[in-house]
Each structure stands twice: as structure tokens, then as C-alpha cells.
PDB file of N, CA and C in Angstrom:
ATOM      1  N   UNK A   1      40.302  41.028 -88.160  1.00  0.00           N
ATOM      2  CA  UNK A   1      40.507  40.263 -86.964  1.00  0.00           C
ATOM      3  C   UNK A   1      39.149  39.946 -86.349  1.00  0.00           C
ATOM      4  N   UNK A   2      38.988  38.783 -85.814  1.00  0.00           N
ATOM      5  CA  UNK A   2      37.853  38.101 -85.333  1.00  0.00           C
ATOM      6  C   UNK A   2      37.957  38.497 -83.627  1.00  0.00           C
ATOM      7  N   UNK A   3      36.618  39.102 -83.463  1.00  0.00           N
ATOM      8  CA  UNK A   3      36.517  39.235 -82.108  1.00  0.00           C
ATOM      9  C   UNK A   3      36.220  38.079 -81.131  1.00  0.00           C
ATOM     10  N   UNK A   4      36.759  37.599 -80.216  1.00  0.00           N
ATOM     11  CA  UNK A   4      36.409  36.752 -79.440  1.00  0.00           C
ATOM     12  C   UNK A   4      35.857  36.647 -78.149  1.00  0.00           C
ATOM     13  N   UNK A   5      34.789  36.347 -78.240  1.00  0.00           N
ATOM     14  CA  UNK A   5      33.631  36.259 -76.949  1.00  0.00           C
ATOM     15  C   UNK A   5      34.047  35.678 -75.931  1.00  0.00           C
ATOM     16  N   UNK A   6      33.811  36.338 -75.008  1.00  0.00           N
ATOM     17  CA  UNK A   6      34.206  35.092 -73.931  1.00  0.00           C
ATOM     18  C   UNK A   6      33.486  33.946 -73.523  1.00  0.00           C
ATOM     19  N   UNK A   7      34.002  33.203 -73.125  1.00  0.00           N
ATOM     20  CA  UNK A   7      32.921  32.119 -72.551  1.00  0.00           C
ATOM     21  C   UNK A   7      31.915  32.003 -71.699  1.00  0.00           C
ATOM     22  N   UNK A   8      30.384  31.285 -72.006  1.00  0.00           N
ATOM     23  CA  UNK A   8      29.966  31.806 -70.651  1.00  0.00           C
ATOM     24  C   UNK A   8      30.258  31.262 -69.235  1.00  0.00           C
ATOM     25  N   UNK A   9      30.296  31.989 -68.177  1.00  0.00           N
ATOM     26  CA  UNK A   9      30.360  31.174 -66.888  1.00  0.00           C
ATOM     27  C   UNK A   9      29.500  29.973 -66.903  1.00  0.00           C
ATOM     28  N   UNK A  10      30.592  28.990 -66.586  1.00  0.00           N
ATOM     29  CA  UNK A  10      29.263  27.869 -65.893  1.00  0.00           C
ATOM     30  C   UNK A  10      29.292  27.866 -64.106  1.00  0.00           C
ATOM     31  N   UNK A  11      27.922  28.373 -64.026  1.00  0.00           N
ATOM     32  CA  UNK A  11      27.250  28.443 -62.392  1.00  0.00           C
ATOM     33  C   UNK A  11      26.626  27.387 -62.292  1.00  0.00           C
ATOM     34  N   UNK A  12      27.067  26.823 -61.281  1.00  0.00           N
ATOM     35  CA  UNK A  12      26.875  25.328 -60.791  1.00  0.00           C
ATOM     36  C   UNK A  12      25.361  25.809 -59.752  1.00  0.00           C
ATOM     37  N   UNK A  13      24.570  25.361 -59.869  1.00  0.00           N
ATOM     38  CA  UNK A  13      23.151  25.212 -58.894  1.00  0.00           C
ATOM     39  C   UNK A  13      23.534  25.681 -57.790  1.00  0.00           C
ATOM     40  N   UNK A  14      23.246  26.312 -57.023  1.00  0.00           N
ATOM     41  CA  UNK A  14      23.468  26.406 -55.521  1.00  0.00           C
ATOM     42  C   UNK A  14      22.725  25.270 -54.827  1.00  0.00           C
ATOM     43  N   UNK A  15      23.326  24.874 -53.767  1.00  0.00           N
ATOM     44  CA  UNK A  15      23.488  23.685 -52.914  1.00  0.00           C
ATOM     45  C   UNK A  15      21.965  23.942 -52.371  1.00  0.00           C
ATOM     46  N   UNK A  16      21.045  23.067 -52.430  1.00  0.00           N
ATOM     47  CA  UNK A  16      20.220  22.829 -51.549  1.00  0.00           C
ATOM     48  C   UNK A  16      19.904  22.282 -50.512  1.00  0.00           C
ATOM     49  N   UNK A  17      18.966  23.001 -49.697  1.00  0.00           N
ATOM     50  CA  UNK A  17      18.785  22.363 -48.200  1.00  0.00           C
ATOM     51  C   UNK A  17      18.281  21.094 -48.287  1.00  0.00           C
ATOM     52  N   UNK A  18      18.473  20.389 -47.114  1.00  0.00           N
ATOM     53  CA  UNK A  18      17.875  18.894 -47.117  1.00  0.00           C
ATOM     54  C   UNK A  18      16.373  19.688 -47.527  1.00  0.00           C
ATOM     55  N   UNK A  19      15.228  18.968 -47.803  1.00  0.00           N
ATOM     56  CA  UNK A  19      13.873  19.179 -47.889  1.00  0.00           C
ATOM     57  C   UNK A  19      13.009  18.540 -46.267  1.00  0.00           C
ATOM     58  N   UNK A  20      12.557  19.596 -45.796  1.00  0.00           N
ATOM     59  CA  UNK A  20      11.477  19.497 -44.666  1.00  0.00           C
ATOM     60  C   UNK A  20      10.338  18.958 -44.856  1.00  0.00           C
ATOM     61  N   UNK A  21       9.947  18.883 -46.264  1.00  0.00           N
ATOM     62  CA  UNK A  21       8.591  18.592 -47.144  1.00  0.00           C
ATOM     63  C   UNK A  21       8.345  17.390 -47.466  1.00  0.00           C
ATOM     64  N   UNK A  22       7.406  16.957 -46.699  1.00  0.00           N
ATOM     65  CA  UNK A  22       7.129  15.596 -46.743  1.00  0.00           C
ATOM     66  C   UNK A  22       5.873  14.888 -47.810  1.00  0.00           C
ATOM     67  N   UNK A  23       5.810  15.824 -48.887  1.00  0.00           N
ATOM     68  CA  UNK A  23       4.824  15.248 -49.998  1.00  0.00           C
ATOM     69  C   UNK A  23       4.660  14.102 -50.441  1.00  0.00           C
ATOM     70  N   UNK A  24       5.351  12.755 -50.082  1.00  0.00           N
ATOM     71  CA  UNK A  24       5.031  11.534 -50.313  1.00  0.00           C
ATOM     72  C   UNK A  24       4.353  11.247 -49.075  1.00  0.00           C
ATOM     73  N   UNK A  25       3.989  11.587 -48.113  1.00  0.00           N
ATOM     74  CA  UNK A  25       3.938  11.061 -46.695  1.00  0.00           C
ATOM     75  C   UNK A  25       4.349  10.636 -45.886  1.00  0.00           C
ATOM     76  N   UNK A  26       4.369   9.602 -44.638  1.00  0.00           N
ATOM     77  CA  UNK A  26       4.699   9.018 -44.095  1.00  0.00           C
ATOM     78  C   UNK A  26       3.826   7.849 -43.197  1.00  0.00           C
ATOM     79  N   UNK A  27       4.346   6.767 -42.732  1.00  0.00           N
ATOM     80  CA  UNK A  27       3.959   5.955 -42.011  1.00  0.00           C
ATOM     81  C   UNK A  27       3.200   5.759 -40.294  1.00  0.00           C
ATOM     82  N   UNK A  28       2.483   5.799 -39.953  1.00  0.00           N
ATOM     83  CA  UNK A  28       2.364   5.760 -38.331  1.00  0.00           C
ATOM     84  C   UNK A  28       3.993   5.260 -37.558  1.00  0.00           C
ATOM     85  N   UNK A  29       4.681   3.904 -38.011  1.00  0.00           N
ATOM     86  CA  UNK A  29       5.851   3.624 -37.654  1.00  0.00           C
ATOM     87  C   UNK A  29       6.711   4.893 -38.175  1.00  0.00           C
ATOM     88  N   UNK A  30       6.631   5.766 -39.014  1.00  0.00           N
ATOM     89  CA  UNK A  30       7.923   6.607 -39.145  1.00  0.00           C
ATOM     90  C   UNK A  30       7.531   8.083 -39.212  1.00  0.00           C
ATOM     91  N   UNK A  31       7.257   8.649 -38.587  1.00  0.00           N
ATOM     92  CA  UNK A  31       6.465   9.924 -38.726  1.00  0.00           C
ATOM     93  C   UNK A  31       7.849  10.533 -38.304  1.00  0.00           C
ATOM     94  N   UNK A  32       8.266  11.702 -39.464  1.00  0.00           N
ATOM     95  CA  UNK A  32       9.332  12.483 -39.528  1.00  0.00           C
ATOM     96  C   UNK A  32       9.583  12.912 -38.443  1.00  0.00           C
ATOM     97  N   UNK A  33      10.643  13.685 -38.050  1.00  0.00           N
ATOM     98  CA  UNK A  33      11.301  13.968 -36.626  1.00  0.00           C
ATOM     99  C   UNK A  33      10.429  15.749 -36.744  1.00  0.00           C
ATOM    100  N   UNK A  34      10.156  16.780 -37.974  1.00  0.00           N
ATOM    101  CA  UNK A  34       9.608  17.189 -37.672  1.00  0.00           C
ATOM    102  C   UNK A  34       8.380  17.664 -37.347  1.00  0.00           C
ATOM    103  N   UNK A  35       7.887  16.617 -37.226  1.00  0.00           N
ATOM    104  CA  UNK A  35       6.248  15.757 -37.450  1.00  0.00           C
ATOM    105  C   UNK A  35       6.080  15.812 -36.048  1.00  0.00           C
ATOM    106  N   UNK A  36       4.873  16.772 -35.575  1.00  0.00           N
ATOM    107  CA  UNK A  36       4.255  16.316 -34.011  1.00  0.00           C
ATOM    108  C   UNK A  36       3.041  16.141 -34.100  1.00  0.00           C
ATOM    109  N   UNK A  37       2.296  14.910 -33.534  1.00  0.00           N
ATOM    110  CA  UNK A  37       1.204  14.667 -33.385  1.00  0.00           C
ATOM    111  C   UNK A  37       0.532  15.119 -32.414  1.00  0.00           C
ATOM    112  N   UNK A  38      -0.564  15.411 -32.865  1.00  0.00           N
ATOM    113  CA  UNK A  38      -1.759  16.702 -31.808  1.00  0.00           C
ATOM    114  C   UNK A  38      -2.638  16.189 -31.831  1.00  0.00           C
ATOM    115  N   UNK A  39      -3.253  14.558 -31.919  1.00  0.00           N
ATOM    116  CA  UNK A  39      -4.338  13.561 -32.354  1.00  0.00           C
ATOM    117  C   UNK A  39      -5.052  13.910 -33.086  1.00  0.00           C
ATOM    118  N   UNK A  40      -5.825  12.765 -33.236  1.00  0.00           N
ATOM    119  CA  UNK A  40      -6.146  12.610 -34.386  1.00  0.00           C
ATOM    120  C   UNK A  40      -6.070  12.994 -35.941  1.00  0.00           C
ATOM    121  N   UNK A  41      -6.293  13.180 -36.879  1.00  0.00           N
ATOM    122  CA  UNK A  41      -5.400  13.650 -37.907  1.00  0.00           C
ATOM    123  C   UNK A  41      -4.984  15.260 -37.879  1.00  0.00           C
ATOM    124  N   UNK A  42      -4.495  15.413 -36.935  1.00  0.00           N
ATOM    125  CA  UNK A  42      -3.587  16.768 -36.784  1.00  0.00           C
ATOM    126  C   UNK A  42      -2.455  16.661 -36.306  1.00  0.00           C
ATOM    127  N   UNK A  43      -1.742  17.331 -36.694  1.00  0.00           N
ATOM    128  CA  UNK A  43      -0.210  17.364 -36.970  1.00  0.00           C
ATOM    129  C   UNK A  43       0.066  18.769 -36.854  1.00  0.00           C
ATOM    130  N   UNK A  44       1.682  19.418 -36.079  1.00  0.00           N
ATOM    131  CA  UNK A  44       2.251  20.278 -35.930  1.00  0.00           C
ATOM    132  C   UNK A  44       3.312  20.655 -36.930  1.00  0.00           C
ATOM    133  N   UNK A  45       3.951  20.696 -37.778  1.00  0.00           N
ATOM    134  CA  UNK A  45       4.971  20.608 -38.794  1.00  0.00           C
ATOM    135  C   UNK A  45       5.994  22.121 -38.626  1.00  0.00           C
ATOM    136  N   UNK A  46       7.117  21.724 -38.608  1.00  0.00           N
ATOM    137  CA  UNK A  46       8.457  22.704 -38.483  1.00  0.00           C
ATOM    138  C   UNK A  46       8.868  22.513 -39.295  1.00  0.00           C
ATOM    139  N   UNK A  47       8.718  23.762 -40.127  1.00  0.00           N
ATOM    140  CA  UNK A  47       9.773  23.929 -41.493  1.00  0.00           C
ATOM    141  C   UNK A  47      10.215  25.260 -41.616  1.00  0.00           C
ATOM    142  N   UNK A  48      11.497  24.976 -42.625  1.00  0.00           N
ATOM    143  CA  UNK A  48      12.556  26.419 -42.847  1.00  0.00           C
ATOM    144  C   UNK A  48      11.907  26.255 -44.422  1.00  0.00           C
ATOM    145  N   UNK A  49      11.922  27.979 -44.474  1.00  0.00           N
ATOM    146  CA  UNK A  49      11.977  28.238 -46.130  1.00  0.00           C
ATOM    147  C   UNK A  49      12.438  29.392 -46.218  1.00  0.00           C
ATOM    148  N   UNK A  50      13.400  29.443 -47.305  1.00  0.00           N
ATOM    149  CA  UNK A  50      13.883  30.790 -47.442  1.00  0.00           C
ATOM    150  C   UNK A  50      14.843  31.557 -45.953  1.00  0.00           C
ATOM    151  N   UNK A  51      15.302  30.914 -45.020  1.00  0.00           N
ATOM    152  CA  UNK A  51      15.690  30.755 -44.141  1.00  0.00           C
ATOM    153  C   UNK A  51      14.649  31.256 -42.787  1.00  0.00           C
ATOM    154  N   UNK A  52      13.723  31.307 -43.032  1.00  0.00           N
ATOM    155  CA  UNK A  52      12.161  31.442 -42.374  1.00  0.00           C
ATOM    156  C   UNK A  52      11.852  30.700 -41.413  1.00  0.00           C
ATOM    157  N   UNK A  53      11.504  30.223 -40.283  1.00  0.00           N
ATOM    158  CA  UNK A  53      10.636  29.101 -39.608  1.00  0.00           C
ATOM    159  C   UNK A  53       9.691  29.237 -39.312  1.00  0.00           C
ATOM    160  N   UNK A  54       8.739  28.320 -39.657  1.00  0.00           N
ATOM    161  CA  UNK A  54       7.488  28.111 -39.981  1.00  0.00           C
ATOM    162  C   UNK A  54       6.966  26.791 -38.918  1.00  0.00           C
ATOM    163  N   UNK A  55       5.462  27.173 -38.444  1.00  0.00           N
ATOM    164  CA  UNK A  55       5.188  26.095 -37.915  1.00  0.00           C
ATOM    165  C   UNK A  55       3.580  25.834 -38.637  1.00  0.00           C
ATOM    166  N   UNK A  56       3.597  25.118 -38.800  1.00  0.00           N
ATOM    167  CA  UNK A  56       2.081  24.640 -39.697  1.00  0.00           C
ATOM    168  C   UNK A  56       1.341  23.521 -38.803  1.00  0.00           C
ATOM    169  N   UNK A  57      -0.203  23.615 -38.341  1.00  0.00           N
ATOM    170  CA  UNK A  57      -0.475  23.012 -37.905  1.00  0.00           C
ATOM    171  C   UNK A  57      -1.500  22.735 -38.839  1.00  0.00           C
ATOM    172  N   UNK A  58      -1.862  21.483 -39.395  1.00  0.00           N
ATOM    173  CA  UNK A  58      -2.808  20.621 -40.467  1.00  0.00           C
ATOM    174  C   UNK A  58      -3.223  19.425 -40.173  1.00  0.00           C
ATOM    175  N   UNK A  59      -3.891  19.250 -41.056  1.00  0.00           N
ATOM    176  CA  UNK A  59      -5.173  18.015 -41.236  1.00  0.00           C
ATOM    177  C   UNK A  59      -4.112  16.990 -42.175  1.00  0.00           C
ATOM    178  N   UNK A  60      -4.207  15.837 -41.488  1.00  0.00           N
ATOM    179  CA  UNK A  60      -3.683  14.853 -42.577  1.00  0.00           C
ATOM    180  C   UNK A  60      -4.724  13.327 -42.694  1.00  0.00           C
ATOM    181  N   UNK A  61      -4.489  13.054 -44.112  1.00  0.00           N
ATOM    182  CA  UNK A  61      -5.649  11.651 -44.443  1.00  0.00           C
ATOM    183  C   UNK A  61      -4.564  10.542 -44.614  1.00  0.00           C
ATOM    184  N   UNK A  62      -4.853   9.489 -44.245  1.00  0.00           N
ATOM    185  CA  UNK A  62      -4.597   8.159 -44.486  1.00  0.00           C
ATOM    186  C   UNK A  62      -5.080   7.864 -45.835  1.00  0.00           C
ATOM    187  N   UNK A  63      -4.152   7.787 -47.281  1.00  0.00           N
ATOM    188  CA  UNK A  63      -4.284   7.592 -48.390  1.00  0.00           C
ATOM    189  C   UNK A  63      -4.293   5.884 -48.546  1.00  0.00           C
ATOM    190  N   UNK A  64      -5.048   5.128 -49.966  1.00  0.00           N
ATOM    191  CA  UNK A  64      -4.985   3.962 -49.796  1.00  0.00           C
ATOM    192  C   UNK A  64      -4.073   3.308 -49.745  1.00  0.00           C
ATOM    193  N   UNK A  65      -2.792   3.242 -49.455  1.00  0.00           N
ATOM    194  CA  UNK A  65      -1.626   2.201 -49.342  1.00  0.00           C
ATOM    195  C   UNK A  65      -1.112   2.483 -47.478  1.00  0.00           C
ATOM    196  N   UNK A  66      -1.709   3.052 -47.180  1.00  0.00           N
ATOM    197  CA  UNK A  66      -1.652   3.899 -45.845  1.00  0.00           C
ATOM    198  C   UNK A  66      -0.417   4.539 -45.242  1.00  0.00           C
ATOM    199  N   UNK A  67      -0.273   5.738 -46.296  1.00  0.00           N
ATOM    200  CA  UNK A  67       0.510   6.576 -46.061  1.00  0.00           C
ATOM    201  C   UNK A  67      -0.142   7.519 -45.587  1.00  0.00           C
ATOM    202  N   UNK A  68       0.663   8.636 -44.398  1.00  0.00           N
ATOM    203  CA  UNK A  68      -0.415   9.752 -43.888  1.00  0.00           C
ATOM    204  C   UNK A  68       0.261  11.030 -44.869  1.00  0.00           C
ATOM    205  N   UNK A  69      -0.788  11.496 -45.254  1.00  0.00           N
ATOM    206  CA  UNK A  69      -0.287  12.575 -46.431  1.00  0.00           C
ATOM    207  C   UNK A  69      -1.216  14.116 -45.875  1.00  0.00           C
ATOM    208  N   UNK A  70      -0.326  15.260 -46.177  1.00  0.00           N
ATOM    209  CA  UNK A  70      -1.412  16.626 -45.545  1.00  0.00           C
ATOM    210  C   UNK A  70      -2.502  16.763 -46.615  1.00  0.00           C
ATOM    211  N   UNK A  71      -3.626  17.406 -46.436  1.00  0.00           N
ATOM    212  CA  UNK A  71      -4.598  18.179 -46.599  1.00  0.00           C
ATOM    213  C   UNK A  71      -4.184  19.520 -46.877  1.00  0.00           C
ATOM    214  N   UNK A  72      -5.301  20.029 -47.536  1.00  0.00           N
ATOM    215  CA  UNK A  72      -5.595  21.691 -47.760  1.00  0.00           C
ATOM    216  C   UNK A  72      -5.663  21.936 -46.602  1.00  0.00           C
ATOM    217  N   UNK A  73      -6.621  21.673 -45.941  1.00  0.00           N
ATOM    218  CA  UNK A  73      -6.725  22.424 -44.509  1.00  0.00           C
ATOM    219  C   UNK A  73      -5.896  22.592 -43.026  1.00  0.00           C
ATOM    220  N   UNK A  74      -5.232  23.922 -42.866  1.00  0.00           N
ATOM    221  CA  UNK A  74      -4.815  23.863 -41.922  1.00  0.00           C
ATOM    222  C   UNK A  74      -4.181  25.411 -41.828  1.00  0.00           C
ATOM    223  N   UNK A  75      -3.271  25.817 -41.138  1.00  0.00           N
ATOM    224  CA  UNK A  75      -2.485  27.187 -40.856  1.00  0.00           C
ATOM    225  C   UNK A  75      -1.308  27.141 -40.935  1.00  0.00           C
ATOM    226  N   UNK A  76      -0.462  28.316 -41.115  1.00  0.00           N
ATOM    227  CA  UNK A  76       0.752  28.364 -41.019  1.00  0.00           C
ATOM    228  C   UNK A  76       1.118  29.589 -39.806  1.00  0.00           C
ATOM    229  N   UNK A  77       2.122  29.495 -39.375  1.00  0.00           N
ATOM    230  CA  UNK A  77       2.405  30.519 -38.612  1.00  0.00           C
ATOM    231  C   UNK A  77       4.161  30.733 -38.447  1.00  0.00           C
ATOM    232  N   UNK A  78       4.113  31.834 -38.743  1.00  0.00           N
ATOM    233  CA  UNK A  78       6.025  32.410 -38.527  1.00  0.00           C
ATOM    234  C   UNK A  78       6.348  32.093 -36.628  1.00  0.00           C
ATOM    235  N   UNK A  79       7.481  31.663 -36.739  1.00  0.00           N
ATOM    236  CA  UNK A  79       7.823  31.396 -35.583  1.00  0.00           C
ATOM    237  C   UNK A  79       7.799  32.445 -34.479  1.00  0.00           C
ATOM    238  N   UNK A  80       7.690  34.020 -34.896  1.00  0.00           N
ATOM    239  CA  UNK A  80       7.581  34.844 -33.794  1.00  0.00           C
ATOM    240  C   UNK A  80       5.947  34.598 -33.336  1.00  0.00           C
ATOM    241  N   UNK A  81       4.817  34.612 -34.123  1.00  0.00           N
ATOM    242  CA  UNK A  81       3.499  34.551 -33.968  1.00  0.00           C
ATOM    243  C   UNK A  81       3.192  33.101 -33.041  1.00  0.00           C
ATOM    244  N   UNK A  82       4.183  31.952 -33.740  1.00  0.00           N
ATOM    245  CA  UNK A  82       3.863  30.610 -33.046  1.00  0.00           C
ATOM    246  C   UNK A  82       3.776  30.922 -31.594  1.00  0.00           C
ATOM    247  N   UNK A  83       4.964  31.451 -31.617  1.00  0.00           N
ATOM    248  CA  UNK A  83       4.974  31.870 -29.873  1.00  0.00           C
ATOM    249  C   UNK A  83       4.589  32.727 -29.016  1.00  0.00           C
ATOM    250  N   UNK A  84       3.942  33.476 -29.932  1.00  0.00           N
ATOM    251  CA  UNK A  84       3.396  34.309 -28.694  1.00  0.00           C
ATOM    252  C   UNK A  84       2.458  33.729 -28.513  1.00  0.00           C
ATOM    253  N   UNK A  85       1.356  33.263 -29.760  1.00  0.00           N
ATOM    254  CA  UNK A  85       0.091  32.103 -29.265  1.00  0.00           C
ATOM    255  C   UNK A  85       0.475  31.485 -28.163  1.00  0.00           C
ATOM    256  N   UNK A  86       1.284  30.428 -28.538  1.00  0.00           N
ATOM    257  CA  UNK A  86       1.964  29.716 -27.510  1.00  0.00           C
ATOM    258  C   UNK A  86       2.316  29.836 -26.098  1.00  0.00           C
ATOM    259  N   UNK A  87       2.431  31.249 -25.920  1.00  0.00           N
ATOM    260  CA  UNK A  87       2.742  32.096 -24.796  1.00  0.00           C
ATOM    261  C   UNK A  87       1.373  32.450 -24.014  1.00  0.00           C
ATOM    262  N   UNK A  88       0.244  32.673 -24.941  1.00  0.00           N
ATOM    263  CA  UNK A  88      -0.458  33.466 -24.570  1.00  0.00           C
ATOM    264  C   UNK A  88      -1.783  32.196 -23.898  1.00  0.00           C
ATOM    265  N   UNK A  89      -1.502  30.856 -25.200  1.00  0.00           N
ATOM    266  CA  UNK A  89      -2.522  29.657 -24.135  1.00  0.00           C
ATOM    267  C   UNK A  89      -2.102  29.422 -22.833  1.00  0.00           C
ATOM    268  N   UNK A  90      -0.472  29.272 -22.737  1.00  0.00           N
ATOM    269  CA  UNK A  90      -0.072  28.631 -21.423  1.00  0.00           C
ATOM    270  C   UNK A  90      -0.562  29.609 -20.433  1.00  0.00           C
ATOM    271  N   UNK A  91      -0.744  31.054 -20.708  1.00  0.00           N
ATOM    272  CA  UNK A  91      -0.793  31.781 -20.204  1.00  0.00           C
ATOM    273  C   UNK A  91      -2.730  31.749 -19.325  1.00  0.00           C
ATOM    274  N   UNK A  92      -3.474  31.557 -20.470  1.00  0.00           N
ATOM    275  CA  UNK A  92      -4.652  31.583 -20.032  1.00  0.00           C
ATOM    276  C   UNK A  92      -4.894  29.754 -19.357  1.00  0.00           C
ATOM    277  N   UNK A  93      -4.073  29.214 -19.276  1.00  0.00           N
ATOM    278  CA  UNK A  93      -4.320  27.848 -18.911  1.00  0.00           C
ATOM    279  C   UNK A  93      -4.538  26.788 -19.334  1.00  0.00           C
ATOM    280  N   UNK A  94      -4.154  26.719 -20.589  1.00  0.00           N
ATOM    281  CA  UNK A  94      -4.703  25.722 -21.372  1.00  0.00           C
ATOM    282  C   UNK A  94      -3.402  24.554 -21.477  1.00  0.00           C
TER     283      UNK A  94
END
């Protein structure tokens, strides 16, 4: 008698989040909703990862078709740290 294997499960992908990640860039007319401008090429950025919130504040360049795209340079910060900074400028006056 022939033993019979079972089949394997098919596991369907788990559902992904919309993407926060704006690696193509964006436009001066369309700068993402979680896109805050801090002038000149600095930018505030709110993103979830891993169910995490993150606030990244970076350097972005105007690439040649003039899309604004990020840079290496800049910080990240977990949302408890964002705020206490946050807490702690308003605090000294800034």
C-alpha cells in the first residue's frame, strides 16, 4: 500500500499595509499627506513599520525630472523620543 502525503498548505501572502515609502518621490504640487515641510530641503516624514511609528526628519534633492526624492542624510526617531524632544524645545522656547 502506497502512503499518501498530504498536500501542502497553500498560505496566501499576508495582506500588506498601504506603503508610507515614498522611493519614487514626489512633486512640490503633491507632497504626500505624510510629508511635512521644515524648509528648505528638509522634510519631517511619519511612518509605521512593523507596527512602530517613526518620525524621520531628512534632507531631500530635486532629481532631474524634478521629483523631490530623500537623501542619506537625516534621523529617525521612535515616536516616544519624537516627543519628548518635542516636549522638551517647546519647553525651552523654541
Amino acid at each position: 500500500m502506497k502512503r499518501v502525503l498530504p498536500e501542502p498548505a497553500t498560505s496566501a501572502a499576508p495582506a500588506k499595509k498601504p506603503s508610507t515609502d515614498n522611493t519614487d518621490g514626489f512633486t512640490v504640487d503633491s507632497i504626500p499627506l505624510h510629508h511635512y515641510h521644515l524648509g528648505e530641503d528638509n522634510y519631517a516624514v511619519v511612518s509605521d513599520f512593523g507596527n512602530t511609528i517613526n518620525v524621520h526628519i531628512r534632507k531631500f534633492r530635486t532629481d532631474e525630472n524634478g521629483r523631490i526624492i530623500p537623501i542619506k542624510k537625516g534621523a529617525s526617531f521612535s515616536l516616544f523620543v519624537w516627543e519628548s524632544l518635542s516636549d522638551e524645545i517647546h519647553r525651552l522656547g523654541f
